[in-house]
Protein backbone atom coordinates (compact mmCIF):
# COMPACT_ATOMS: atom_id res chain seq x y z
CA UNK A 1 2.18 13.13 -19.86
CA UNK A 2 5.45 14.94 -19.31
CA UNK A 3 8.03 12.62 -21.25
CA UNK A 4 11.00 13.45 -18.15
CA UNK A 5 8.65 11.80 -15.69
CA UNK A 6 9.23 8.29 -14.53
CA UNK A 7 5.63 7.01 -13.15
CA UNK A 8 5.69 5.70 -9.77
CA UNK A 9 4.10 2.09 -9.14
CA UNK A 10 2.07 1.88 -5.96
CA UNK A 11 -0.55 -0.96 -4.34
CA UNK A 12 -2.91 -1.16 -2.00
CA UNK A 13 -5.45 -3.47 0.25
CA UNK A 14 -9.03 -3.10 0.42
CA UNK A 15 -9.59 -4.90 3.64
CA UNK A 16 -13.43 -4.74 5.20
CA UNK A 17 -15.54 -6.78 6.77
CA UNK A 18 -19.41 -6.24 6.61
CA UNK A 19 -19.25 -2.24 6.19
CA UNK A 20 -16.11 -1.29 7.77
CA UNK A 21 -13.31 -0.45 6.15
CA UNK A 22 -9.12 -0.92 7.40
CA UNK A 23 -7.16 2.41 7.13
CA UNK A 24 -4.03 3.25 8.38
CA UNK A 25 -3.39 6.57 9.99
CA UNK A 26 0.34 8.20 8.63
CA UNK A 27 2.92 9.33 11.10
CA UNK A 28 2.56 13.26 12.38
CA UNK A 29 6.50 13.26 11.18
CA UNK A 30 6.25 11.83 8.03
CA UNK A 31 4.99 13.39 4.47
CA UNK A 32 0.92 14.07 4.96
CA UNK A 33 1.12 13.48 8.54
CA UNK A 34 -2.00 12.20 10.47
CA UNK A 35 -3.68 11.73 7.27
CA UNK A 36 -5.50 8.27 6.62
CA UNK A 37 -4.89 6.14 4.09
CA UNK A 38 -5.17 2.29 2.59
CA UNK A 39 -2.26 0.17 3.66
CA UNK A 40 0.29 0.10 0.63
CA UNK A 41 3.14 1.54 -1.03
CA UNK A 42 5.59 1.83 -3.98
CA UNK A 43 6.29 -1.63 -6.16
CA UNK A 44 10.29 -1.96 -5.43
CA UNK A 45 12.62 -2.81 -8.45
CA UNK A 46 12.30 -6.23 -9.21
CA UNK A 47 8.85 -6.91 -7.35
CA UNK A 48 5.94 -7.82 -9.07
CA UNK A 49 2.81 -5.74 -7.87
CA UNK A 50 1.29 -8.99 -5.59
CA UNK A 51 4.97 -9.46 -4.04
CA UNK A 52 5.30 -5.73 -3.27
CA UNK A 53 1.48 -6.03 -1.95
CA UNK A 54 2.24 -8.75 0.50
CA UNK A 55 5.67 -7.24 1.69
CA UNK A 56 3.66 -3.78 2.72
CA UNK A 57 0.96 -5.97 4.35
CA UNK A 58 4.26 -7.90 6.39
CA UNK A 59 5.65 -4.41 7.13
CA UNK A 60 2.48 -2.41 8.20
CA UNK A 61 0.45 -4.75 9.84
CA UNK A 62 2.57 -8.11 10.03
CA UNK A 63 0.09 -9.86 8.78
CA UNK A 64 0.97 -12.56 6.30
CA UNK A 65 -1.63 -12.75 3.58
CA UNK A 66 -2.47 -14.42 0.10
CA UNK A 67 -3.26 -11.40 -2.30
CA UNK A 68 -5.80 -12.43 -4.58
CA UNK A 69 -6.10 -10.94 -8.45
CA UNK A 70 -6.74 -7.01 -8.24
């Protein structure tokens, strides 16, 4: 690994019921438009990974949820 790169933190939720999985589909005007993806994001300073987890949930969805261990 290049020793001038900083590693970004990220999440994400497995949600499913039965067979079905959740996925989010990203805005045409954003990076990878239209694409589909698991709802998460990038850990913020100062967030621990289940605190970052359960703000993207609250953004995303507005959901409130308990994440569980990973």
């Amino acid at each position: 690994m290049d020793k001038n790169i900083i590693p970004t933190e990220v999440v994400a939720a497995l949600i499913w019921e039965g067979s079905r999985f959740l996925i989010c589909q990203r805005p045409r005007h954003k990076a990878r438009g239209s694409l589909w993806e698991f709802v998460g994001g990038k850990v913020e300073p100062g967030e621990t990974k289940a605190q970052a987890l359960a703000r993207e949930l609250r953004e995303e969805l507005g959901v409130e949820l308990a994440v569980g261990a990973p």
